[in-house]
Protein backbone atom coordinates (compact mmCIF):
# COMPACT_ATOMS: atom_id res chain seq x y z
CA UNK A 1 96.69 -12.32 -2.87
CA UNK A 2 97.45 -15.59 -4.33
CA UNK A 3 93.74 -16.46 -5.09
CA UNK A 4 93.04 -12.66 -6.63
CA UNK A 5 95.93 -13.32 -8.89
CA UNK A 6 94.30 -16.65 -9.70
CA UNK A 7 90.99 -15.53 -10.69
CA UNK A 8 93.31 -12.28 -13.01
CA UNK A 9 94.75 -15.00 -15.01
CA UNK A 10 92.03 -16.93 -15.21
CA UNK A 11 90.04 -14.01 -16.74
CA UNK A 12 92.94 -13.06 -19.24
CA UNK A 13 94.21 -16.38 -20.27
CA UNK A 14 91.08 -16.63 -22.68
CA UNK A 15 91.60 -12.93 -23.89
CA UNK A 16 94.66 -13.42 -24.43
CA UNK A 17 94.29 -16.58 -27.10
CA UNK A 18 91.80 -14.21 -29.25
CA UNK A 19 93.09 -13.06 -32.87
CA UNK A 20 93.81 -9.40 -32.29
CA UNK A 21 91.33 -8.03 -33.95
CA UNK A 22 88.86 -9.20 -31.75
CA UNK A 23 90.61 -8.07 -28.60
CA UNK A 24 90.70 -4.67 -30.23
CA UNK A 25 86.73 -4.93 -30.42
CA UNK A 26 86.14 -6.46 -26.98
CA UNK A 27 88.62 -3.59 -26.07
CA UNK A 28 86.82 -0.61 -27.75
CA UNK A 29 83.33 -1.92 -26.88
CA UNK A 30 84.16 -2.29 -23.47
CA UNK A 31 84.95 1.49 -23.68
CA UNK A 32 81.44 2.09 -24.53
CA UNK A 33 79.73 3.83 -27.48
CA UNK A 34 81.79 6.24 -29.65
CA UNK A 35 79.38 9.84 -29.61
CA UNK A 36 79.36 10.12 -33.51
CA UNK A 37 75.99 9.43 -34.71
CA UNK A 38 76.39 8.77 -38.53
CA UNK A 39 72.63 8.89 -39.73
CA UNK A 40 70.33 6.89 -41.67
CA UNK A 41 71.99 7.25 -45.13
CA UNK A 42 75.33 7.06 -44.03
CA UNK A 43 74.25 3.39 -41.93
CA UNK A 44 71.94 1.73 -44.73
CA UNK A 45 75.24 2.85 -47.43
CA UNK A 46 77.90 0.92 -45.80
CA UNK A 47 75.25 -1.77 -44.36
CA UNK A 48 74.70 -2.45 -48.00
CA UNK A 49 78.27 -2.99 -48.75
CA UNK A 50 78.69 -5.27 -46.26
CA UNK A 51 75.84 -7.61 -47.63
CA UNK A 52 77.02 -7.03 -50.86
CA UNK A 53 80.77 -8.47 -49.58
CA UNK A 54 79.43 -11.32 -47.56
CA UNK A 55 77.88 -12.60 -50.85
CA UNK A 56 80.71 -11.95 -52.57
CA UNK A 57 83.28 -13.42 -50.35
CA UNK A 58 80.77 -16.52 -48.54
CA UNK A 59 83.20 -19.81 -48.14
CA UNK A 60 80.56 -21.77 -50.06
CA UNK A 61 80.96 -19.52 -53.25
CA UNK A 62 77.03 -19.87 -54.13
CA UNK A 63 75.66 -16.88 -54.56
CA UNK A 64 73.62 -17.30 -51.45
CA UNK A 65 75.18 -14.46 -48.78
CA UNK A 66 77.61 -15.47 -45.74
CA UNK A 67 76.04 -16.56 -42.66
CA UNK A 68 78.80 -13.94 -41.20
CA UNK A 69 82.09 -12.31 -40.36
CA UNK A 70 83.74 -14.12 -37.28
CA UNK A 71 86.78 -12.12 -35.72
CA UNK A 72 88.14 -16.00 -34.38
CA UNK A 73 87.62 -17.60 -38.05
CA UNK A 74 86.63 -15.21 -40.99
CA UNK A 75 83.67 -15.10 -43.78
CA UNK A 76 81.96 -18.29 -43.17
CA UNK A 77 79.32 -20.49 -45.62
CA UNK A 78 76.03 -18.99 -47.35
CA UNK A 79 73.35 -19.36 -44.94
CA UNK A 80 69.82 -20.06 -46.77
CA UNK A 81 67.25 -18.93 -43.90
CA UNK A 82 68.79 -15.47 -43.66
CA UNK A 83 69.64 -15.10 -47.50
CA UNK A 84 66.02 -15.75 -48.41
CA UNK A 85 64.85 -12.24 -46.00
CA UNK A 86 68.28 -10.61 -47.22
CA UNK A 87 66.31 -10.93 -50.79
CA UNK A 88 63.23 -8.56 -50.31
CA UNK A 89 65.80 -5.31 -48.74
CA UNK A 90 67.88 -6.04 -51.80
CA UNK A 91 65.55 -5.70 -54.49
CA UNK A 92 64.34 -2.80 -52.39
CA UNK A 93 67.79 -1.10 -52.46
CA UNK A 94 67.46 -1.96 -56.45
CA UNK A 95 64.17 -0.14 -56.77
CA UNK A 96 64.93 2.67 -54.41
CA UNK A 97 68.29 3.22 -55.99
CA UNK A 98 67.94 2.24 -59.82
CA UNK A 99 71.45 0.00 -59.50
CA UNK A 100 71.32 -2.69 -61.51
CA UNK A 101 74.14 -4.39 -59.50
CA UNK A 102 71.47 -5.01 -56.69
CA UNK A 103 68.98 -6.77 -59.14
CA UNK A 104 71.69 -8.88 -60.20
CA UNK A 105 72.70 -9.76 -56.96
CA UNK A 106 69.01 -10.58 -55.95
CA UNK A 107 68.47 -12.62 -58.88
CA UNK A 108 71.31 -14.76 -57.83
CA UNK A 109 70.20 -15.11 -54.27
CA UNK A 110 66.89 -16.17 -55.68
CA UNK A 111 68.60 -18.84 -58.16
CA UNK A 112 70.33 -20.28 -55.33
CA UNK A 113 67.54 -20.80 -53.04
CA UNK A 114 65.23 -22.10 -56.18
CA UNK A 115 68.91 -24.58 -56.83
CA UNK A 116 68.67 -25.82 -52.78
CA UNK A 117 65.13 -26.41 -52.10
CA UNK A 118 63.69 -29.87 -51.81
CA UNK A 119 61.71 -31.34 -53.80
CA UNK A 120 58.61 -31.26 -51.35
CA UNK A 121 59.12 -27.83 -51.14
CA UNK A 122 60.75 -27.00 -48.02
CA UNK A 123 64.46 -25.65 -47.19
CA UNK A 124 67.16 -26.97 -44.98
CA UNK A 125 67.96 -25.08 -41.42
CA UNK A 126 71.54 -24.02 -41.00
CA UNK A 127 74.03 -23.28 -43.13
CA UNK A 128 74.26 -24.40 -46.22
CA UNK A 129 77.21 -27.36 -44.88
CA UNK A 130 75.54 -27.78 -42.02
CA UNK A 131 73.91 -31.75 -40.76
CA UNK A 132 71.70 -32.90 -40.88
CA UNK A 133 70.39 -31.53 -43.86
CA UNK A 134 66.55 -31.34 -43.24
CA UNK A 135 63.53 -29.25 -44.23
CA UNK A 136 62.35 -26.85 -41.33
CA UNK A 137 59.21 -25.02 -40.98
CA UNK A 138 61.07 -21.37 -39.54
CA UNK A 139 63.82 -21.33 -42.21
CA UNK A 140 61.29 -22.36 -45.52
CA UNK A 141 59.09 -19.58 -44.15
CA UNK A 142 62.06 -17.02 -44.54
CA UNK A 143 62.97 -17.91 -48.13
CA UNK A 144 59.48 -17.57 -48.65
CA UNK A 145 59.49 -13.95 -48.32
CA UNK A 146 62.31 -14.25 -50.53
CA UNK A 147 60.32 -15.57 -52.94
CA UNK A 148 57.68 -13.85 -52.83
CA UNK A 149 59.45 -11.03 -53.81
CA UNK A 150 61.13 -12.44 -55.79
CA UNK A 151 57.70 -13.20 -58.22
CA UNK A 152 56.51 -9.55 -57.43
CA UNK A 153 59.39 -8.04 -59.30
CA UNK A 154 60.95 -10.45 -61.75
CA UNK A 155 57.70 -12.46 -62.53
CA UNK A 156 56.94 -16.23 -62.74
CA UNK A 157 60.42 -17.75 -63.07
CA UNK A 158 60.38 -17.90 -59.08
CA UNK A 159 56.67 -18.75 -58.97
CA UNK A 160 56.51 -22.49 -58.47
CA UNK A 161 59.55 -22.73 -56.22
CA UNK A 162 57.14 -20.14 -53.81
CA UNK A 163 53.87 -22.06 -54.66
CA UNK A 164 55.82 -25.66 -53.61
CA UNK A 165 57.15 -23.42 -50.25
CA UNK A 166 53.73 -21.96 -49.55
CA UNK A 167 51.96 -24.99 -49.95
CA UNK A 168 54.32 -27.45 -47.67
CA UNK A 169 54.03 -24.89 -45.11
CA UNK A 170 49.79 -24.77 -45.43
CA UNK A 171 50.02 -28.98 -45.54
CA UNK A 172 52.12 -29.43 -43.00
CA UNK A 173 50.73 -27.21 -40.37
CA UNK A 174 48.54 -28.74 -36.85
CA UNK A 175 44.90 -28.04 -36.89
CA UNK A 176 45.30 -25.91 -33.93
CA UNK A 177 47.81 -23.29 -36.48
CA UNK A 178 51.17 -24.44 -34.80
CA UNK A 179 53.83 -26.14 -36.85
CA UNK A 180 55.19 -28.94 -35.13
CA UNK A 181 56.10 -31.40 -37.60
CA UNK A 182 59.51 -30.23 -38.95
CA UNK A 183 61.15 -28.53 -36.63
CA UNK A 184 64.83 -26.83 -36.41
CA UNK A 185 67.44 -29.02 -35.49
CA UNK A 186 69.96 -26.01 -34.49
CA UNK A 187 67.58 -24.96 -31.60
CA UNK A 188 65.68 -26.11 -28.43
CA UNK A 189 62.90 -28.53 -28.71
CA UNK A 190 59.18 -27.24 -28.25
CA UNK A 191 56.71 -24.89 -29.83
CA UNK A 192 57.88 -21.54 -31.48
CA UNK A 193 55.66 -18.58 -31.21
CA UNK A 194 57.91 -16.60 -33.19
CA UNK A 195 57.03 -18.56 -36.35
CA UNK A 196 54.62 -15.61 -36.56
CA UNK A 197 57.14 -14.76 -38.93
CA UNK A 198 56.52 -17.99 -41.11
CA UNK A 199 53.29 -16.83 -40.99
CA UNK A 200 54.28 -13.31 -42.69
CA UNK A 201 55.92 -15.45 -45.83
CA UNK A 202 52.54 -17.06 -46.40
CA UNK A 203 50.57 -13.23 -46.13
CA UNK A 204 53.26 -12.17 -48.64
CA UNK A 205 52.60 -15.20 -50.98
CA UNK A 206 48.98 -14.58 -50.79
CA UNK A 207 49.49 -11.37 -52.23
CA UNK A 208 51.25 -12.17 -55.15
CA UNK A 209 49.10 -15.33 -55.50
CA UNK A 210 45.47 -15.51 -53.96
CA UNK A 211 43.35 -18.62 -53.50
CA UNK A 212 45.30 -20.79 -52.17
CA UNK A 213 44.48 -20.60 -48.76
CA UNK A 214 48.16 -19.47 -47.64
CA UNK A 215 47.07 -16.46 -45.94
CA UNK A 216 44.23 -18.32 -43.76
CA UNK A 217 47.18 -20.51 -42.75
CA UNK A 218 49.44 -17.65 -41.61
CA UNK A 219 46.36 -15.97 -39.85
CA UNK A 220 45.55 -19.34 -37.98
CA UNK A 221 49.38 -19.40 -36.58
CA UNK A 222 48.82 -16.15 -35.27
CA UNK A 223 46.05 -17.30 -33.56
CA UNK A 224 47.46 -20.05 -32.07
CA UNK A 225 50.27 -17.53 -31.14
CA UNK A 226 47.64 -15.40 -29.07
CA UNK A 227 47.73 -17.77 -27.05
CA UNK A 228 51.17 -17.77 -25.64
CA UNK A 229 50.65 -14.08 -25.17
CA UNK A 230 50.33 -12.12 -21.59
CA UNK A 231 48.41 -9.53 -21.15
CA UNK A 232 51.40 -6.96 -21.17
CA UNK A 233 52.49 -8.56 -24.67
CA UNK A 234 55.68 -10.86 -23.63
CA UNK A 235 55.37 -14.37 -24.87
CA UNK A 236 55.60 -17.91 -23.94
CA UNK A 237 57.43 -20.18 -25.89
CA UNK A 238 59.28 -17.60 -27.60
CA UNK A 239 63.17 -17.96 -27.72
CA UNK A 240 66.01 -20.16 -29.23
CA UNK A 241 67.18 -21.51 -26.54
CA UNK A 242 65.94 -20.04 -22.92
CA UNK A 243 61.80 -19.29 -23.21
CA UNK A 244 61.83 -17.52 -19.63
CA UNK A 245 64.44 -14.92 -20.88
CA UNK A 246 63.67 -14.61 -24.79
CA UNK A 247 65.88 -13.05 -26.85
CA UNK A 248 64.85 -9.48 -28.31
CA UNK A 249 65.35 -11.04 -31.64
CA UNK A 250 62.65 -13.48 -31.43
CA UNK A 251 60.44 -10.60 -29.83
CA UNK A 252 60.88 -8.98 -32.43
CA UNK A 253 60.36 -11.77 -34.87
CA UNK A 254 56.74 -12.53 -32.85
CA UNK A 255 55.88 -8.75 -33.19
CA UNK A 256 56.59 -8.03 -36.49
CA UNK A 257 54.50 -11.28 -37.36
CA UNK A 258 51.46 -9.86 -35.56
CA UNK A 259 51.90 -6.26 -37.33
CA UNK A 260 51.90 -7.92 -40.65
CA UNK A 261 49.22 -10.57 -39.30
CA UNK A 262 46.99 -6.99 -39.63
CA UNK A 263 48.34 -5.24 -42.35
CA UNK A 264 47.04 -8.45 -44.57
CA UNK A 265 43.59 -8.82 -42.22
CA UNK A 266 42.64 -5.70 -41.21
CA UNK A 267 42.03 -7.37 -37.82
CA UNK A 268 41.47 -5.10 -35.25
CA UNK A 269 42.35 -7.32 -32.55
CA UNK A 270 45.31 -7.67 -33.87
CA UNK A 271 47.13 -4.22 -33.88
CA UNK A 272 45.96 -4.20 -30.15
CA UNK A 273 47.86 -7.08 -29.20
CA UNK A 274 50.91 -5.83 -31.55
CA UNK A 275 50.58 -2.52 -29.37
CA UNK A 276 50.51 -4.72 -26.09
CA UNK A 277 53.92 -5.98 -26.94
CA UNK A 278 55.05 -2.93 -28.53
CA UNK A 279 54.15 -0.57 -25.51
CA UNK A 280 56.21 -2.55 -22.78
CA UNK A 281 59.34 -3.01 -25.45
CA UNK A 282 58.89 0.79 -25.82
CA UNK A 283 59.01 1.18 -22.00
CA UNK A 284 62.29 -1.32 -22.39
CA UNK A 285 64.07 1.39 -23.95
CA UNK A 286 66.62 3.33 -22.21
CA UNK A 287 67.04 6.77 -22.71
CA UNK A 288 70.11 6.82 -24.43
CA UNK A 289 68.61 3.19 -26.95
CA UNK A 290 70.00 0.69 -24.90
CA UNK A 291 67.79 -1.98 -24.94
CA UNK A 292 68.98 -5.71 -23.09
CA UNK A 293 69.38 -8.19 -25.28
CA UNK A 294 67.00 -10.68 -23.10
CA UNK A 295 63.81 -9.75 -21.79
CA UNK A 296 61.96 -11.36 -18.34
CA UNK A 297 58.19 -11.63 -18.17
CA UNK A 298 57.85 -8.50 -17.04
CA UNK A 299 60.26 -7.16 -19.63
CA UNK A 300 62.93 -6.56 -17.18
CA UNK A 301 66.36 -6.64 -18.81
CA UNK A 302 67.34 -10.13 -18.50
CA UNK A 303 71.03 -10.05 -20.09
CA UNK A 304 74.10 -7.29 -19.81
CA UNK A 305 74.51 -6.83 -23.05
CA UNK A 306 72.40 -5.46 -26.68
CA UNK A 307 71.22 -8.07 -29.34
CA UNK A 308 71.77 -5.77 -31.87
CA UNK A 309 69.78 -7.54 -34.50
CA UNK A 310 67.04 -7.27 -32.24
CA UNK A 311 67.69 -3.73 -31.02
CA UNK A 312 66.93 -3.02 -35.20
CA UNK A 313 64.18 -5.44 -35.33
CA UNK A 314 62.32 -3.63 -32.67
CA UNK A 315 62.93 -0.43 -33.84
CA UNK A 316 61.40 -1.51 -36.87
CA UNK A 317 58.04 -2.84 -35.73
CA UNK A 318 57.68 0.25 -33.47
CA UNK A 319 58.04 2.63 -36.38
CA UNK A 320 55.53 0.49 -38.37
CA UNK A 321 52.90 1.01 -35.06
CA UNK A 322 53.41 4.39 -35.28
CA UNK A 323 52.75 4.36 -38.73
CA UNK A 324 49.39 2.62 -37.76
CA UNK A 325 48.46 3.82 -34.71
CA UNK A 326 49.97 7.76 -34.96
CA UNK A 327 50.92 7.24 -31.27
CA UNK A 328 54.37 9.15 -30.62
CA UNK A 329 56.22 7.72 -28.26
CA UNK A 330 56.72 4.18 -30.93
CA UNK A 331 58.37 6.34 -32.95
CA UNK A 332 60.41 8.11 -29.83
CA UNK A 333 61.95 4.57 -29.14
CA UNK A 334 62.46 3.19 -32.09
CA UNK A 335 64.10 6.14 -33.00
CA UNK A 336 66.89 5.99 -29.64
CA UNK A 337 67.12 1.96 -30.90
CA UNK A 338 68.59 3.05 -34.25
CA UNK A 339 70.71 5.47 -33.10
CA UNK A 340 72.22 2.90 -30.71
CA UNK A 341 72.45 0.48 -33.25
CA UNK A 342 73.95 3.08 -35.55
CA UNK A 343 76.41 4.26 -33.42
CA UNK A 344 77.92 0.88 -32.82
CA UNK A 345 78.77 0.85 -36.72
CA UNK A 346 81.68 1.35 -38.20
CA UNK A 347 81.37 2.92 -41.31
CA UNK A 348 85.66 3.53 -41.89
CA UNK A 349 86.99 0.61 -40.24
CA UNK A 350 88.75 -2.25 -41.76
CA UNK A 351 86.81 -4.01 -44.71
CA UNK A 352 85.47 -6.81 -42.62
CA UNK A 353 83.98 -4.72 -40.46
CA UNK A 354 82.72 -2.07 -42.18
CA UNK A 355 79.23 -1.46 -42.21
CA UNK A 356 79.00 -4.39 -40.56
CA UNK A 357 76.86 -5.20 -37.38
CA UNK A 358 77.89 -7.57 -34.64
CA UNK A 359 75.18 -9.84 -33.15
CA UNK A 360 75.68 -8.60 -29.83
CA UNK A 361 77.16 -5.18 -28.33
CA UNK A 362 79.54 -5.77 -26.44
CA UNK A 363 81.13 -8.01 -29.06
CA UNK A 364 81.15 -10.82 -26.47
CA UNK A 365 77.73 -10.99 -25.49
CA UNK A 366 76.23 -14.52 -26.00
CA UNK A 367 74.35 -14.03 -29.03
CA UNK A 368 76.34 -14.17 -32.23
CA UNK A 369 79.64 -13.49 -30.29
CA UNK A 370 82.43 -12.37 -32.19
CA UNK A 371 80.88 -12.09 -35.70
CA UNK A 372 79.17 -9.69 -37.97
CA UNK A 373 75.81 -10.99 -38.96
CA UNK A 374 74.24 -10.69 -42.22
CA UNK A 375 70.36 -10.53 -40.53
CA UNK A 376 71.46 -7.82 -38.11
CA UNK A 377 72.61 -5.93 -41.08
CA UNK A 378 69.88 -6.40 -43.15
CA UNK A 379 67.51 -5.34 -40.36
CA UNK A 380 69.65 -2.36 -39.96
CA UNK A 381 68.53 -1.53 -43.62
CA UNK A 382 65.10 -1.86 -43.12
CA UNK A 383 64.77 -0.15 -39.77
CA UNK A 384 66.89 2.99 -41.19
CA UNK A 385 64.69 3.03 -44.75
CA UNK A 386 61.52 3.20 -42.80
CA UNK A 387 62.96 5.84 -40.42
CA UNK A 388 64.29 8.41 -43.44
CA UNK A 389 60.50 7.40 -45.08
CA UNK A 390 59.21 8.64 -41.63
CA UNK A 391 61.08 11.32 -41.99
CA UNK A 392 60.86 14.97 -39.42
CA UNK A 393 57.59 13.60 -37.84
């Protein structure tokens, strides 16, 4: 009796140091989904709040947008990576919506990130406090899309701070197409498959500014990325911090760098081995959108709990392969991963945590624990815009 009270209070003493407010979500995840489904518009309403308060109320008072909302310490500092991504959905929102307010706010995300960048042309990783204060390869291809943008609807005021990203990225990459040279310090060492994603910023640059050779770049990462790919679509060298168990998010990240690999090529090869990886995260899917946050070689659910951010990610991409490939069952599961993501939204809860998502459902799961992220939020946008676009398919 003795040693089963022992291992009680071990398991409550931690609980019981947490703020209240996140016991009360531990508490009410731990109870499981609420039934309430509150739809697209409802979701990419209060989603856009939330962005819109995490720029407003970031510690570092930038304009750049918070890195979060922790439930142990509050708003914390602007966070450039995720800011520079934030920027395309926000002049989106603009367009789609007419509000002024959302230029505005883009503009000033796009001042800030033209105010930090070095004068080589890369960005720092981390937040915007965080050491050491380096440029990295993953984070200066974020901003790019950022940028990119950034020239497509304002003009050329944001055009050399893109062509001085684009062009440390092309200069700086291996012959073989993988970046190696400037690395994140806030991860594990080793190659990144992922940086797919990089490889979208240069596609998007390309676009806005041909002949430069940035798109070739991007298209020989994703090469090199084919490489670390298994015939059912999982990848090698693909995660933060644990490659044999990657995280959804970086799945996601590696997929939606493929999809956009042949939206700017027209590679056929391409969509197939986007559908590879697509197919067995569709098969992932539970019934009711639960997807595991980590996923094994096989894509067996490798961790008890939903990345979120991933969850929306995913959802994404597999709309976008329906989109391309007509194939029904994409749009089947990304539409049960929205709906899970959606449902674990409050949309009338206090202001923190409104609109808000968490990086990991429940609350305590090991990725983002505790805190609202602004990239699960603003992936909740995306995947929820492309789903009302879809429409009653």
């Amino acid at each position: 009796m003795r040693t089963l009270l022992t291992k009680i209070r071990n398991t409550l003493a931690p609980q019981a140091s947490l703020p209240a407010a996140a016991r009360m979500e531990r508490l009410s995840d731990r109870r499981g989904l609420p039934a309430l489904d509150p739809g697209p518009q409802a979701i990419v309403k209060a989603c856009t709040a939330w962005l819109c308060a995490a720029q407003d109320h970031s510690s570092s008072k930038d304009g750049g947008v918070a890195r979060d909302y922790s439930l142990l310490t509050g708003w914390s500092s602007s966070y450039p990576e995720t800011t520079g991504y934030i920027i395309p959905t926000v002049i989106a929102l603009a367009q789609r919506t007419g509000d002024d307010a959302l230029h505005g706010r883009a503009r000033r995300m796009l001042d800030w990130c033209v105010a930090i960048q070095f004068p080589e042309g890369g960005f720092q990783g981390g937040k915007i406090d965080s050491t050491p204060r380096v440029p990295v390869t993953f984070n200066t291809g974020q901003i790019l899309l950022g940028l990119a943008a950034g020239v497509a609807a304002y003009g050329e005021a944001y055009q050399d701070a893109m062509h001085r990203a684009a062009t440390w990225l092309r200069d700086s990459q291996d012959a073989d197409g993988c970046w190696r040279r400037h690395p994140t310090p806030f991860a594990s060492a080793g190659d990144k498959a992922y940086e797919t994603h990089v490889a979208w910023g240069l596609f998007e640059a390309d676009r806005v500014a041909p002949g430069h050779g940035y798109g070739a770049a991007g298209l020989r990462q994703v090469d090199w990325a084919l490489t670390k790919q298994r015939p059912n679509g999982w990848f090698a060298s693909n995660c933060l911090d644990n490659p044999l168990l990657p995280l959804t998010h970086t799945i996601g990240y590696a997929l939606r760098g493929l999809l956009e690999a042949h939206r700017f090529s027209a590679r056929a090869g391409l969509l197939d081995a986007a559908a590879r990886t697509g197919t067995s995260v569709a098969k992932a899917v539970r019934d009711d959108g639960y997807l595991a946050g980590r996923l094994g070689p096989d894509f067996q659910p490798g961790a008890g709990y939903a990345c979120l951010t991933g969850s929306a990610q995913n959802a994404h991409c597999l709309f976008l392969l329906y989109q391309l490939t007509g194939e029904r069952r994409y749009l089947d599961a990304g539409r049960r991963l929205n709906r899970f993501v959606r449902r674990s939204i409050s949309i009338d809860g206090p202001a923190h945590a409104r609109g808000g998502v968490k990086g990991s459902f429940p609350v305590d799961g090991d990725y983002g624990t505790w805190a609202y992220l602004n990239w699960a939020a603003k992936f909740c946008i995306d995947a929820n815009l492309l789903e009302m676009e879809i429409g009653d398919a």
